[in-house]
PDB file of N, CA and C in Angstrom:
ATOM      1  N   UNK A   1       0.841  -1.183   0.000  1.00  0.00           N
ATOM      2  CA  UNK A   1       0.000   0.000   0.000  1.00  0.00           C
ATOM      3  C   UNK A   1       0.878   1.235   0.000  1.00  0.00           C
ATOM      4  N   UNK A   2       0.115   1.797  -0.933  1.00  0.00           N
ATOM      5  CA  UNK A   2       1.870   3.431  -0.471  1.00  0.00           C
ATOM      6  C   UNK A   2       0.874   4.124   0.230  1.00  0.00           C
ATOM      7  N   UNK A   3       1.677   4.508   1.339  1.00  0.00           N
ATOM      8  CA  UNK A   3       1.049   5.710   1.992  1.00  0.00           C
ATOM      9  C   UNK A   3       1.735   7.354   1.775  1.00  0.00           C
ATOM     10  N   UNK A   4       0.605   7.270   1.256  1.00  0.00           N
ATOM     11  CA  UNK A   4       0.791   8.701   0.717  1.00  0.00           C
ATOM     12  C   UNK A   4      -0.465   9.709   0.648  1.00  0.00           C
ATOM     13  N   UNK A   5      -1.256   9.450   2.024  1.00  0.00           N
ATOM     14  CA  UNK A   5      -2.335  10.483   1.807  1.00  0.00           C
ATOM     15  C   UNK A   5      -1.477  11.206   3.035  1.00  0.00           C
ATOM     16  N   UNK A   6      -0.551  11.369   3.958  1.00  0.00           N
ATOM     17  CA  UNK A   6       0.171  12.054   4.779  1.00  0.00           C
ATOM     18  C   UNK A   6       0.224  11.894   6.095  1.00  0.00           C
ATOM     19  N   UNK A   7       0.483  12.156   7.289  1.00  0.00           N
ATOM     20  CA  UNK A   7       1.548  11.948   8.065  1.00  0.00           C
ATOM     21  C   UNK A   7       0.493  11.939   9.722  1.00  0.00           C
ATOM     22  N   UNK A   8       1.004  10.675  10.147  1.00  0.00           N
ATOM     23  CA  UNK A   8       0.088  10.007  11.477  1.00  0.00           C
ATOM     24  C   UNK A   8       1.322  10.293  12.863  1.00  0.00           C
ATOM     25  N   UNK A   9       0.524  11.170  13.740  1.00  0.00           N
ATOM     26  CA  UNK A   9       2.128  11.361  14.383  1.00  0.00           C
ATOM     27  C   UNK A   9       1.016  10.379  16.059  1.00  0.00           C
ATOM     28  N   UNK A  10       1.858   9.665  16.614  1.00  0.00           N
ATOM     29  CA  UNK A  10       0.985   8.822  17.450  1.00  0.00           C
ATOM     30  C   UNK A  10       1.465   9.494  19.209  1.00  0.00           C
ATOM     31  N   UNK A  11       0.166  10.282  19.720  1.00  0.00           N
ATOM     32  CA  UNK A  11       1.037  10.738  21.187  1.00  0.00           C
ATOM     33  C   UNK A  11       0.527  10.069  22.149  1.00  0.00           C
ATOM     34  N   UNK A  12       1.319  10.226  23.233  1.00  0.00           N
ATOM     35  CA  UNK A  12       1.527   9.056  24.463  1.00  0.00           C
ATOM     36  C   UNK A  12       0.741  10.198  25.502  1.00  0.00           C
ATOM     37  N   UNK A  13      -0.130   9.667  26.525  1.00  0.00           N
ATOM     38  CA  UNK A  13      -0.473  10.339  27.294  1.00  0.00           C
ATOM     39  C   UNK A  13       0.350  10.387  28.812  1.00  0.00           C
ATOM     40  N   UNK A  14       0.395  11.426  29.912  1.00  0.00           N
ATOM     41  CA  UNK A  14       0.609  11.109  30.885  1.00  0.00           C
ATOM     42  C   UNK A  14      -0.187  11.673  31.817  1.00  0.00           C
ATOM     43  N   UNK A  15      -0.095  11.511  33.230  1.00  0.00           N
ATOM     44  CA  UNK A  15      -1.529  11.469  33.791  1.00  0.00           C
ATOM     45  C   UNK A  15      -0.907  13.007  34.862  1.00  0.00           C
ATOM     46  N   UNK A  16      -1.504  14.002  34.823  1.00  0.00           N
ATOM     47  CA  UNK A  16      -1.039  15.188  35.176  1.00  0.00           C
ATOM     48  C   UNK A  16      -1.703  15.699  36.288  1.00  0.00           C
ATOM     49  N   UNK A  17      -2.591  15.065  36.739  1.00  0.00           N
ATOM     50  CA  UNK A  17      -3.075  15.122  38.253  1.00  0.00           C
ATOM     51  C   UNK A  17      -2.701  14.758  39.081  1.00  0.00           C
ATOM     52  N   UNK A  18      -2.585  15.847  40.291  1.00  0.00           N
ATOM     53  CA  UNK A  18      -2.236  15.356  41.443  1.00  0.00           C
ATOM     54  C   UNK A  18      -2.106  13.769  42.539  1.00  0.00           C
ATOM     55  N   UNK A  19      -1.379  13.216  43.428  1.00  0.00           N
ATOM     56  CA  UNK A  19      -2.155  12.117  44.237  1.00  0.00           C
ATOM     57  C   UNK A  19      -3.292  11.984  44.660  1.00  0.00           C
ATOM     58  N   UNK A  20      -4.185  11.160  44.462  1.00  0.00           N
ATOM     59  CA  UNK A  20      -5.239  10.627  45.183  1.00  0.00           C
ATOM     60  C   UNK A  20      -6.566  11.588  44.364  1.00  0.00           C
ATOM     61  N   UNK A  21      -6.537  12.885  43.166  1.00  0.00           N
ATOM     62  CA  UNK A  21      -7.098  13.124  42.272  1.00  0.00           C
ATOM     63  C   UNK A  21      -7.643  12.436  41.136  1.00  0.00           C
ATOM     64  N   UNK A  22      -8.770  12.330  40.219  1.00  0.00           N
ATOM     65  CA  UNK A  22      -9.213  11.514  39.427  1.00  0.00           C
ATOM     66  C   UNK A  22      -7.806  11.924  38.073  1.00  0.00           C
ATOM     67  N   UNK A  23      -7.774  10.820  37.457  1.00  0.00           N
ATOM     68  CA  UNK A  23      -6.702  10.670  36.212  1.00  0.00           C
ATOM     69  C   UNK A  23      -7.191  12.647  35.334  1.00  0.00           C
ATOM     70  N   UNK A  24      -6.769  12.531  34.925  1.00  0.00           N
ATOM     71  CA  UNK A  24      -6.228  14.064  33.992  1.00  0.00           C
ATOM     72  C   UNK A  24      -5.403  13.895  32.681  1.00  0.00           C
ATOM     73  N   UNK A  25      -5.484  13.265  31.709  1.00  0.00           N
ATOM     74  CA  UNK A  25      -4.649  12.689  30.706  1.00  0.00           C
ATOM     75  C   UNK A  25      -4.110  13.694  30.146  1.00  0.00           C
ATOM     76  N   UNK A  26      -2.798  13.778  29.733  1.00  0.00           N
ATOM     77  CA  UNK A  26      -2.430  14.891  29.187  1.00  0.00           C
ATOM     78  C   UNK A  26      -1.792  14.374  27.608  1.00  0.00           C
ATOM     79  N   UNK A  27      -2.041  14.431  26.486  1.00  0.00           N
ATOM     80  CA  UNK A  27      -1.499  13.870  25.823  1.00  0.00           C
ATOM     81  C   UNK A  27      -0.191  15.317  24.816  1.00  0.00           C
ATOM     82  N   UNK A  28       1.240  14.814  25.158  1.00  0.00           N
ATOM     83  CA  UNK A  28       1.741  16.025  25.482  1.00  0.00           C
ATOM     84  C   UNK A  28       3.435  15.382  24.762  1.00  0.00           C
ATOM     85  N   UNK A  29       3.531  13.931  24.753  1.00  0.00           N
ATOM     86  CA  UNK A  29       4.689  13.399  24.079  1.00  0.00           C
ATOM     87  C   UNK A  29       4.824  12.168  22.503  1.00  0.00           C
ATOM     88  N   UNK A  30       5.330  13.338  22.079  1.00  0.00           N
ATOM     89  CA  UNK A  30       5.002  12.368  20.429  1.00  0.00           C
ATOM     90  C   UNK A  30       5.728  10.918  20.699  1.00  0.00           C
ATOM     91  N   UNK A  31       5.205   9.971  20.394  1.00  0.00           N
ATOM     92  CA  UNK A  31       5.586   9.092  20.454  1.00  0.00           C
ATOM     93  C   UNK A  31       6.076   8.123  19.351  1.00  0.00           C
ATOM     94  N   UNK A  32       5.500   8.077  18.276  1.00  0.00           N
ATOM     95  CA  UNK A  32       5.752   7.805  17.191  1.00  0.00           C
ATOM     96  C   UNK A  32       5.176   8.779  15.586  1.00  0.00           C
ATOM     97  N   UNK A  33       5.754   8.780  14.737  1.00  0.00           N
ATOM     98  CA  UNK A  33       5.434   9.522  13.344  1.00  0.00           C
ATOM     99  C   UNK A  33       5.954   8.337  12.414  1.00  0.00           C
ATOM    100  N   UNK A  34       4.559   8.891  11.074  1.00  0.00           N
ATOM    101  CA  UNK A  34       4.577   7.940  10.184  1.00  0.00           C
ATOM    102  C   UNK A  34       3.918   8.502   8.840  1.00  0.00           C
ATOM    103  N   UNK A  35       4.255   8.159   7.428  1.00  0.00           N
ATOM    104  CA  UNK A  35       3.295   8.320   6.658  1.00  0.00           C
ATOM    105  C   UNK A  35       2.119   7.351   6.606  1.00  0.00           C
ATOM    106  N   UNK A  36       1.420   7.542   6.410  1.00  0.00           N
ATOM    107  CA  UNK A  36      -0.071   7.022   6.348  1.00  0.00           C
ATOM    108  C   UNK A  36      -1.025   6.908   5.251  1.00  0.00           C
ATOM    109  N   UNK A  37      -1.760   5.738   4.630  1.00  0.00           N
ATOM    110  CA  UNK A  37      -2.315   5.426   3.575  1.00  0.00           C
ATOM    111  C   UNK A  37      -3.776   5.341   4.537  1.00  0.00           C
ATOM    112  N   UNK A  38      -4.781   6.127   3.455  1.00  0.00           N
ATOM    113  CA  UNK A  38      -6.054   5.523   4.014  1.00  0.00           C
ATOM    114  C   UNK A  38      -6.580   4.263   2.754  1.00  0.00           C
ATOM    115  N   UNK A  39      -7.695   4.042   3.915  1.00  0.00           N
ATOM    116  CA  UNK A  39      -8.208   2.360   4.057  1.00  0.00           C
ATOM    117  C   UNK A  39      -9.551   2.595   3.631  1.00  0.00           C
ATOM    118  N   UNK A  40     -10.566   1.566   3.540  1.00  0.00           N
ATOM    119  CA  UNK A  40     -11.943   1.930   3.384  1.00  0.00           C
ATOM    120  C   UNK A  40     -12.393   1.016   4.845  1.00  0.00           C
ATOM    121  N   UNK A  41     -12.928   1.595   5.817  1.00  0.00           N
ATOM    122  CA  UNK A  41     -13.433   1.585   6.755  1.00  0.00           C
ATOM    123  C   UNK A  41     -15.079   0.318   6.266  1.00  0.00           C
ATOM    124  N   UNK A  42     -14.633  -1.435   6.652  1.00  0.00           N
ATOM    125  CA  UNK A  42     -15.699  -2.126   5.882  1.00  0.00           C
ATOM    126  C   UNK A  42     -16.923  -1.894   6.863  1.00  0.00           C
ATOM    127  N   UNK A  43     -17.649  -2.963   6.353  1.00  0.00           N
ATOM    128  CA  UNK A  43     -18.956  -2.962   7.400  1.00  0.00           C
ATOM    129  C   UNK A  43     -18.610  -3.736   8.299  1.00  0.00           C
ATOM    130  N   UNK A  44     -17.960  -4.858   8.594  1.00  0.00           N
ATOM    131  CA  UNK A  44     -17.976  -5.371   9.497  1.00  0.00           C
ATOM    132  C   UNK A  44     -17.106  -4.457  10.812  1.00  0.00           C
ATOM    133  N   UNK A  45     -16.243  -3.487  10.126  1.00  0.00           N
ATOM    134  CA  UNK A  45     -16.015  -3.094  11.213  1.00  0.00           C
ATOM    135  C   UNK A  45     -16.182  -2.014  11.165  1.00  0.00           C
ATOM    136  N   UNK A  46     -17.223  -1.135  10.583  1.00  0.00           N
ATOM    137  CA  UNK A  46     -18.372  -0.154  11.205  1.00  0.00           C
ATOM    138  C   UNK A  46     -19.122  -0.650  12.243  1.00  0.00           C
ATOM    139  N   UNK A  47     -19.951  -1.923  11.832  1.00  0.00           N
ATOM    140  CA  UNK A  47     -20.740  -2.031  13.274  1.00  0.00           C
ATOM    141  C   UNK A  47     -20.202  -2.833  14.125  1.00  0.00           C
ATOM    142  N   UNK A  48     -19.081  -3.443  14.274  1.00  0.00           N
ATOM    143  CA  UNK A  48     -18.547  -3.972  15.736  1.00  0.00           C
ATOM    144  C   UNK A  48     -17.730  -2.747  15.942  1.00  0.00           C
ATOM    145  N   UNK A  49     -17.792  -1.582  15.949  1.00  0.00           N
ATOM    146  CA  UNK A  49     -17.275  -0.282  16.646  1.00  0.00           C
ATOM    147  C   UNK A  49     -18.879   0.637  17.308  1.00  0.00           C
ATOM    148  N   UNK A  50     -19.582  -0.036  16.006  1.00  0.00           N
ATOM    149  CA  UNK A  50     -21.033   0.725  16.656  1.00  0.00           C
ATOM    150  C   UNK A  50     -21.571  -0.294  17.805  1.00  0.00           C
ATOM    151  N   UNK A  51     -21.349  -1.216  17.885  1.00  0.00           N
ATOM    152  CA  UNK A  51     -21.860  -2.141  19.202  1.00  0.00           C
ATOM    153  C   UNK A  51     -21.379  -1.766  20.729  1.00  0.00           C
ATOM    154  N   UNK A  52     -19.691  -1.223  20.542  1.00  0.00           N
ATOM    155  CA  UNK A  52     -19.017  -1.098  21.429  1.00  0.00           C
ATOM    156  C   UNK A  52     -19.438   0.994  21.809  1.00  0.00           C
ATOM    157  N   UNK A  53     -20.381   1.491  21.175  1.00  0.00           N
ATOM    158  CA  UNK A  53     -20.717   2.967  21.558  1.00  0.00           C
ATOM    159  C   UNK A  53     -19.591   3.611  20.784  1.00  0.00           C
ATOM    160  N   UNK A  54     -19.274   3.208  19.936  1.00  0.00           N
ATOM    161  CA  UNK A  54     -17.892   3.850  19.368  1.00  0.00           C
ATOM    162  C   UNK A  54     -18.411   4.056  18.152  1.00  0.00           C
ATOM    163  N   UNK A  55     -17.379   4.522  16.988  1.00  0.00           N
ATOM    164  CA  UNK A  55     -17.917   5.210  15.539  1.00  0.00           C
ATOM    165  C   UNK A  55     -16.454   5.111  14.895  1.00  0.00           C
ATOM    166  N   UNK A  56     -16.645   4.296  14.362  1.00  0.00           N
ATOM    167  CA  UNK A  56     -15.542   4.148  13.324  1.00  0.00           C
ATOM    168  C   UNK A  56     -15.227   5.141  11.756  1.00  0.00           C
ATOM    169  N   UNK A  57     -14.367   6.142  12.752  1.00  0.00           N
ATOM    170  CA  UNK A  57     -14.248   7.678  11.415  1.00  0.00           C
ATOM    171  C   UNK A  57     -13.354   7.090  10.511  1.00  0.00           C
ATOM    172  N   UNK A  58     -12.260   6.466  10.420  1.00  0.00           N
ATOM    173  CA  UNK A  58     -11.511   6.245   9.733  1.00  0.00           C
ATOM    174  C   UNK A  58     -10.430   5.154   9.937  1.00  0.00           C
ATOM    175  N   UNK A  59     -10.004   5.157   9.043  1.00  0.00           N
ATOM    176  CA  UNK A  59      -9.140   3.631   8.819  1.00  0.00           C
ATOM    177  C   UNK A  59      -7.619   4.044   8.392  1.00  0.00           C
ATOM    178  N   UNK A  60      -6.367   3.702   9.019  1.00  0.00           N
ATOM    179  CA  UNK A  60      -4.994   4.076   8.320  1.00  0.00           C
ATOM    180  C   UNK A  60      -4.414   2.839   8.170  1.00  0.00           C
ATOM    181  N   UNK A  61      -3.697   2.894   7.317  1.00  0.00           N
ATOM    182  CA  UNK A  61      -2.469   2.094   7.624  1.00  0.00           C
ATOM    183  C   UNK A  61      -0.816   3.061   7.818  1.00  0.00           C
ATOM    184  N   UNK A  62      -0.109   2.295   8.510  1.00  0.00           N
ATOM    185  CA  UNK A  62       1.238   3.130   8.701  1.00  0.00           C
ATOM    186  C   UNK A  62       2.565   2.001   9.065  1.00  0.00           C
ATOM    187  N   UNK A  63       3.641   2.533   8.903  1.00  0.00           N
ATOM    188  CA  UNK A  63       4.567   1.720   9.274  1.00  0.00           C
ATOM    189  C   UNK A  63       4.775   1.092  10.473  1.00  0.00           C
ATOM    190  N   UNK A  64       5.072  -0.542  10.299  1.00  0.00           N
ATOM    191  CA  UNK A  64       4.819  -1.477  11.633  1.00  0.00           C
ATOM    192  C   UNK A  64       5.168  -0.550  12.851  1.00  0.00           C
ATOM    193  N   UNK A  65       4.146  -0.928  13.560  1.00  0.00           N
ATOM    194  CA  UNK A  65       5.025  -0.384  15.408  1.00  0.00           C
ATOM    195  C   UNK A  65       3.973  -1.055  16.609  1.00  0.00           C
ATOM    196  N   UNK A  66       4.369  -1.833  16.735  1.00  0.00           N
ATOM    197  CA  UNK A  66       3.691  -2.981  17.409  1.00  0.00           C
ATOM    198  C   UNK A  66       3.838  -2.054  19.708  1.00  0.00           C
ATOM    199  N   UNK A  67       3.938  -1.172  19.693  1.00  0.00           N
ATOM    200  CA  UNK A  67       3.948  -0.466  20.836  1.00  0.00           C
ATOM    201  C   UNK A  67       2.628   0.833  20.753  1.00  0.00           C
ATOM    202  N   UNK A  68       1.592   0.614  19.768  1.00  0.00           N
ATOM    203  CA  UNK A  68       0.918   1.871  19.604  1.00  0.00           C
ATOM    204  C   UNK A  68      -0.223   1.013  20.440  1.00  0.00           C
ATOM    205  N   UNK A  69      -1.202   1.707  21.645  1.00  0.00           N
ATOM    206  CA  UNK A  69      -1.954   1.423  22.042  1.00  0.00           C
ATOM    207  C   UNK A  69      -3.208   1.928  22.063  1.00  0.00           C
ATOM    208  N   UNK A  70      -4.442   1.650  22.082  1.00  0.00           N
ATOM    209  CA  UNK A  70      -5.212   2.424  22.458  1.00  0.00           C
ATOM    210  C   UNK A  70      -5.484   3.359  23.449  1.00  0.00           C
ATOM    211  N   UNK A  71      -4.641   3.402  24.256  1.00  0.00           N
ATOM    212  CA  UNK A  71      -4.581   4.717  25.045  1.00  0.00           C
ATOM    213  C   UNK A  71      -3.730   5.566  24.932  1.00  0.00           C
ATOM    214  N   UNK A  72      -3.336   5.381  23.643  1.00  0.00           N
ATOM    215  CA  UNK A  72      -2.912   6.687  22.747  1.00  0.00           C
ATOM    216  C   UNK A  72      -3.631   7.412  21.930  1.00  0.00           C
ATOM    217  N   UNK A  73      -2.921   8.220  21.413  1.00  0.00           N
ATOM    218  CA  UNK A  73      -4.011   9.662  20.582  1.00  0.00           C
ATOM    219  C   UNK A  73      -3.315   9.895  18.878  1.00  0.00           C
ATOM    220  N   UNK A  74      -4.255   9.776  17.886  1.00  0.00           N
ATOM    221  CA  UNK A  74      -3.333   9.787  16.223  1.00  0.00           C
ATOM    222  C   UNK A  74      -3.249  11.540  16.217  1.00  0.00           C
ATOM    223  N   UNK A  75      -2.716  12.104  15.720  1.00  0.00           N
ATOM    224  CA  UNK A  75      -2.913  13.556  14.965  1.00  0.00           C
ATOM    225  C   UNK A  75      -2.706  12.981  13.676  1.00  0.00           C
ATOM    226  N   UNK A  76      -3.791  13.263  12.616  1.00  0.00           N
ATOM    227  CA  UNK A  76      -3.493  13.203  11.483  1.00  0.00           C
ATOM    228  C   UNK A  76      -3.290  14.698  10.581  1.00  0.00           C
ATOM    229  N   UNK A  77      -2.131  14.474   9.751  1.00  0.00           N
ATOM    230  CA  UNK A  77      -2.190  15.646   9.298  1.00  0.00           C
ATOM    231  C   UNK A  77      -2.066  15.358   7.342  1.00  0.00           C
ATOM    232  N   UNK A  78      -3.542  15.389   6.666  1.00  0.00           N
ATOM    233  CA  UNK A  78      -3.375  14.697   5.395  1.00  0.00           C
ATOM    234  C   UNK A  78      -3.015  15.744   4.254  1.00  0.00           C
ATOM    235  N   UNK A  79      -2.626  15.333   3.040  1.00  0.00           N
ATOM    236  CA  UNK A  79      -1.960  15.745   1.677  1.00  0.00           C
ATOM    237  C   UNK A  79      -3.106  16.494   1.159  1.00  0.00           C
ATOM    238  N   UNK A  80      -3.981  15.501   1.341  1.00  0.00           N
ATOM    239  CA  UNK A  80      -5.498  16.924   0.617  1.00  0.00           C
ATOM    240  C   UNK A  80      -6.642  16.849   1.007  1.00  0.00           C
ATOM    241  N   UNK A  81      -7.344  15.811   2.101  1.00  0.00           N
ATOM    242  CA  UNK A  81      -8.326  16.265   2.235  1.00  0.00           C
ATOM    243  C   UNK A  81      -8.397  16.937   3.641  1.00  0.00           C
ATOM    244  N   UNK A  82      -8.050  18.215   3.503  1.00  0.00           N
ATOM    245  CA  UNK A  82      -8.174  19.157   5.117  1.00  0.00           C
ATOM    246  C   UNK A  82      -8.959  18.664   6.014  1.00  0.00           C
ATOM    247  N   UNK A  83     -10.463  18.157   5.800  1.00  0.00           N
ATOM    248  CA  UNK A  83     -11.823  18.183   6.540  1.00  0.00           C
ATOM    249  C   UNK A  83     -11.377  16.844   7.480  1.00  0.00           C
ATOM    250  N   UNK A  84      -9.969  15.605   6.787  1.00  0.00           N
ATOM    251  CA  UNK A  84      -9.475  14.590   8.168  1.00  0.00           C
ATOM    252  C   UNK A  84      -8.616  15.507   9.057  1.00  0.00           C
ATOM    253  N   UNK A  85      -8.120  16.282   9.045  1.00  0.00           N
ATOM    254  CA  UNK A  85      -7.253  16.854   9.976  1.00  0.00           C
ATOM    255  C   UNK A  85      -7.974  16.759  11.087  1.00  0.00           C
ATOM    256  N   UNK A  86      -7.157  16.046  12.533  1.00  0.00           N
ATOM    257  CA  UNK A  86      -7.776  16.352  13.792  1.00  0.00           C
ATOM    258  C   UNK A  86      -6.802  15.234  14.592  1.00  0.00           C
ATOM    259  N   UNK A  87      -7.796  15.298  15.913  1.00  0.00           N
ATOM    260  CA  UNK A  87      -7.573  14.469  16.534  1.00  0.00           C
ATOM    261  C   UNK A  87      -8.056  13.388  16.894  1.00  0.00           C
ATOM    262  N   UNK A  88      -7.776  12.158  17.099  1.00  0.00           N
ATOM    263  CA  UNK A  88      -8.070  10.600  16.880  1.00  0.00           C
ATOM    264  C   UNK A  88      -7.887  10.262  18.526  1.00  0.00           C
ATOM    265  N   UNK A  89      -8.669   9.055  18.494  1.00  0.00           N
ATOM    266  CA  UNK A  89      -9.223   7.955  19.763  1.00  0.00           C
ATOM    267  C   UNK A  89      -8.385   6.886  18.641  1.00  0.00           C
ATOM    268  N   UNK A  90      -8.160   6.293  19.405  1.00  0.00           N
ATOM    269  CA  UNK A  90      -7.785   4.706  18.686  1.00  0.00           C
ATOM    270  C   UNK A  90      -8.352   3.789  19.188  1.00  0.00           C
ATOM    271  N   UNK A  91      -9.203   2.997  18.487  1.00  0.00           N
ATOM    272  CA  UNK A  91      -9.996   2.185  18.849  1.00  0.00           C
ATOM    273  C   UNK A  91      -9.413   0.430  18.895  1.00  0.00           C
ATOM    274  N   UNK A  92      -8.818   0.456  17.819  1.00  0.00           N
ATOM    275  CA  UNK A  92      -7.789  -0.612  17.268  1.00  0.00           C
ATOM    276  C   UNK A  92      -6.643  -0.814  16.849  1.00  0.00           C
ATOM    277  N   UNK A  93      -5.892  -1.688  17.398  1.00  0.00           N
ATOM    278  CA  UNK A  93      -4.166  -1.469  16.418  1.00  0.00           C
ATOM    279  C   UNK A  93      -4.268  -3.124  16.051  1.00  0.00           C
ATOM    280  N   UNK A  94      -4.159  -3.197  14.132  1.00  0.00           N
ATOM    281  CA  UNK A  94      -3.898  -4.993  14.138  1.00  0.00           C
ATOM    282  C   UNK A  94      -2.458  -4.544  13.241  1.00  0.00           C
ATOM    283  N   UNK A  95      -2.029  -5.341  13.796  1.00  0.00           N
ATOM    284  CA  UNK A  95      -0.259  -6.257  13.102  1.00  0.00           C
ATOM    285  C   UNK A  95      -1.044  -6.906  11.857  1.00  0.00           C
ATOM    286  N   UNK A  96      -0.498  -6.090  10.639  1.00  0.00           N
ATOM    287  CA  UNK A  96      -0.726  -6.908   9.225  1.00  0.00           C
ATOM    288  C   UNK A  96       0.267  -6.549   8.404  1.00  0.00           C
ATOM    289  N   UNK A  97       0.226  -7.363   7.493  1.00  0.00           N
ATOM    290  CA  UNK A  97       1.271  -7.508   6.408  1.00  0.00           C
ATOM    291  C   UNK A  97       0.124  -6.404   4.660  1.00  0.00           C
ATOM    292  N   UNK A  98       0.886  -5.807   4.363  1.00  0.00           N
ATOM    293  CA  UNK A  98       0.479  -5.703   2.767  1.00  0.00           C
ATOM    294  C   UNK A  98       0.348  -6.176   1.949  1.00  0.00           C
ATOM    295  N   UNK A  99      -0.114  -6.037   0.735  1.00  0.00           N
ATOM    296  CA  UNK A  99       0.032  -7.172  -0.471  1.00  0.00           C
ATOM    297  C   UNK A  99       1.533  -6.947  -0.863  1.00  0.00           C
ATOM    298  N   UNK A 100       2.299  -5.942  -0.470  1.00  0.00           N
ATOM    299  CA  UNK A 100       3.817  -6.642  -0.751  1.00  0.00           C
ATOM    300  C   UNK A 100       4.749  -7.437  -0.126  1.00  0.00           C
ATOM    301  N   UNK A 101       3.820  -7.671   1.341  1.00  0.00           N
ATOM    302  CA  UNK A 101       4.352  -8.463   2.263  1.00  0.00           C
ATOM    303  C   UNK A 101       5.440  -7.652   2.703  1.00  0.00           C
ATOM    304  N   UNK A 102       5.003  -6.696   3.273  1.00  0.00           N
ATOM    305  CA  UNK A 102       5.601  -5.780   4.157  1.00  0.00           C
ATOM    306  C   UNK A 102       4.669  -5.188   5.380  1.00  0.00           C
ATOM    307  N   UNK A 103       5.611  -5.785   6.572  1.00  0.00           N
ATOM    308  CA  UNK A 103       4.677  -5.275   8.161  1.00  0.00           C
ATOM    309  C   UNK A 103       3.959  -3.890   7.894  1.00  0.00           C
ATOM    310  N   UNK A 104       2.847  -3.989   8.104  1.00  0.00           N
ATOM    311  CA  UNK A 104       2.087  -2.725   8.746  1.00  0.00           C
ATOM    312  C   UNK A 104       1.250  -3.025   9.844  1.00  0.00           C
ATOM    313  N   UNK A 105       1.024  -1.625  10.394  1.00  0.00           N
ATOM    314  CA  UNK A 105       0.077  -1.412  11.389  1.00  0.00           C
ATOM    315  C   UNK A 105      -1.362  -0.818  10.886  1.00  0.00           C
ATOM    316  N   UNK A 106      -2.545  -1.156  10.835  1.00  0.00           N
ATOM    317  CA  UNK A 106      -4.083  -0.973  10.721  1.00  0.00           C
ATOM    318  C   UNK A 106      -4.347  -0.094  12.074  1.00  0.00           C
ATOM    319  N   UNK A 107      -4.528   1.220  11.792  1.00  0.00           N
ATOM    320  CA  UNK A 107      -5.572   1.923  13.166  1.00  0.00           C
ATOM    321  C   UNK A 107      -6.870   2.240  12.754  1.00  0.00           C
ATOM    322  N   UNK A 108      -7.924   1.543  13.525  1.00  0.00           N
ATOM    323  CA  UNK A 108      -9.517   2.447  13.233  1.00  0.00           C
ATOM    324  C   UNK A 108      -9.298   3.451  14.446  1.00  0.00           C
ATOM    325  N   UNK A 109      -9.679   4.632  13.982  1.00  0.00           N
ATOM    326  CA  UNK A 109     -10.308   5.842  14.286  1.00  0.00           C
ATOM    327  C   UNK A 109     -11.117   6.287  14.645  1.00  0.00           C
ATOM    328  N   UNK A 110     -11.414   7.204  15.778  1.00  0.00           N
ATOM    329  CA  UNK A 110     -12.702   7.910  16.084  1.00  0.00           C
ATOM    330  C   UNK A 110     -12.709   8.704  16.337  1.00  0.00           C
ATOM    331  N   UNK A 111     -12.668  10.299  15.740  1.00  0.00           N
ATOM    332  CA  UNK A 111     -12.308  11.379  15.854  1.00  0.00           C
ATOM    333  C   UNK A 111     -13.086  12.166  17.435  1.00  0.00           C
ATOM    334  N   UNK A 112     -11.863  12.654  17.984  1.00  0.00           N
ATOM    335  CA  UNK A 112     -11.974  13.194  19.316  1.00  0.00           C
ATOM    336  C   UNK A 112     -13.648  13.994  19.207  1.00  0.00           C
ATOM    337  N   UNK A 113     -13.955  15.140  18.386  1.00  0.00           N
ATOM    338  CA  UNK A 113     -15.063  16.031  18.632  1.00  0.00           C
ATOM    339  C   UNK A 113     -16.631  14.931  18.927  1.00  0.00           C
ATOM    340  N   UNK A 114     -16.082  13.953  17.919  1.00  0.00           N
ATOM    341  CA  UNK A 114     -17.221  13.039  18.110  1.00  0.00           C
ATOM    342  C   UNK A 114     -17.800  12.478  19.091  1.00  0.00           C
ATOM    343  N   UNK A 115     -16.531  12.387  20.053  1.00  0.00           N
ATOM    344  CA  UNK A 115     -16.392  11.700  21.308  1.00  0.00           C
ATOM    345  C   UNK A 115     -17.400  12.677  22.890  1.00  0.00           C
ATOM    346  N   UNK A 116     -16.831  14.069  21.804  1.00  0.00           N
ATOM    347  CA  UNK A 116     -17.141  15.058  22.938  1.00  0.00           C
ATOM    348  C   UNK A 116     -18.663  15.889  23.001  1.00  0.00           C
ATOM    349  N   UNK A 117     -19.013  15.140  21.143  1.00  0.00           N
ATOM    350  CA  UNK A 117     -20.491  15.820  21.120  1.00  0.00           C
ATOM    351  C   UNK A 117     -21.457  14.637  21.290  1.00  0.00           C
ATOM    352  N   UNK A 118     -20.937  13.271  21.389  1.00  0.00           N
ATOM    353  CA  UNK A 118     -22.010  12.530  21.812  1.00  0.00           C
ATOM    354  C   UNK A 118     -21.895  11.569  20.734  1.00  0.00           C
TER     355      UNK A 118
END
């Protein structure tokens, strides 16, 4: 797959509240960067994201990195379509290979505003 719709930078959160305060996530250290190919987001995993209260915005692929978790955060920043620019939930990370048989990483997406308007 070439990725070439542009650039997935993956940040690490840390928890910035005080002792014995509820968590406070701060997501504040890049952790990994990558170019990034988009995917077509299928049905099967539109609605096993809609089962789980979740919404599957988008689909990447990016170079292997088998340390990206879901309690990390994507910034995508794409080549042309402005309207993906944002910030990402990660819902999923799978370990796959390409049709050139080269490691990648699969993230579904769920863009932060979505999260915050319901």
């Amino acid at each position: 797959m070439n990725l070439d719709s542009g650039i997935a930078k993956i940040w690490r959160g840390t928890n910035t509240s005080p002792p014995g305060s509820l968590p406070v996530i701060e997501y504040n250290t890049l952790y990994f960067s990558s170019y990034y190919g988009d995917k077509t987001v299928g049905i099967t995993r539109f609605w096993t994201a809609k089962v789980q209260d979740d919404r599957a915005d988008a689909l990447i692929q990016v170079q292997r990195n088998a340390g990206i978790s879901t309690a990390d955060r994507c910034e995508l920043t794409p080549y042309f379509d402005e309207a993906a620019a944002g910030m990402y939930k990660i819902l999923q990370c799978q370990q796959v290979t390409d049709e050139d048989g080269n490691p990648m990483t699969d993230l579904t997406l769920q863009r932060i505003e979505a999260i915050e308007d319901g």
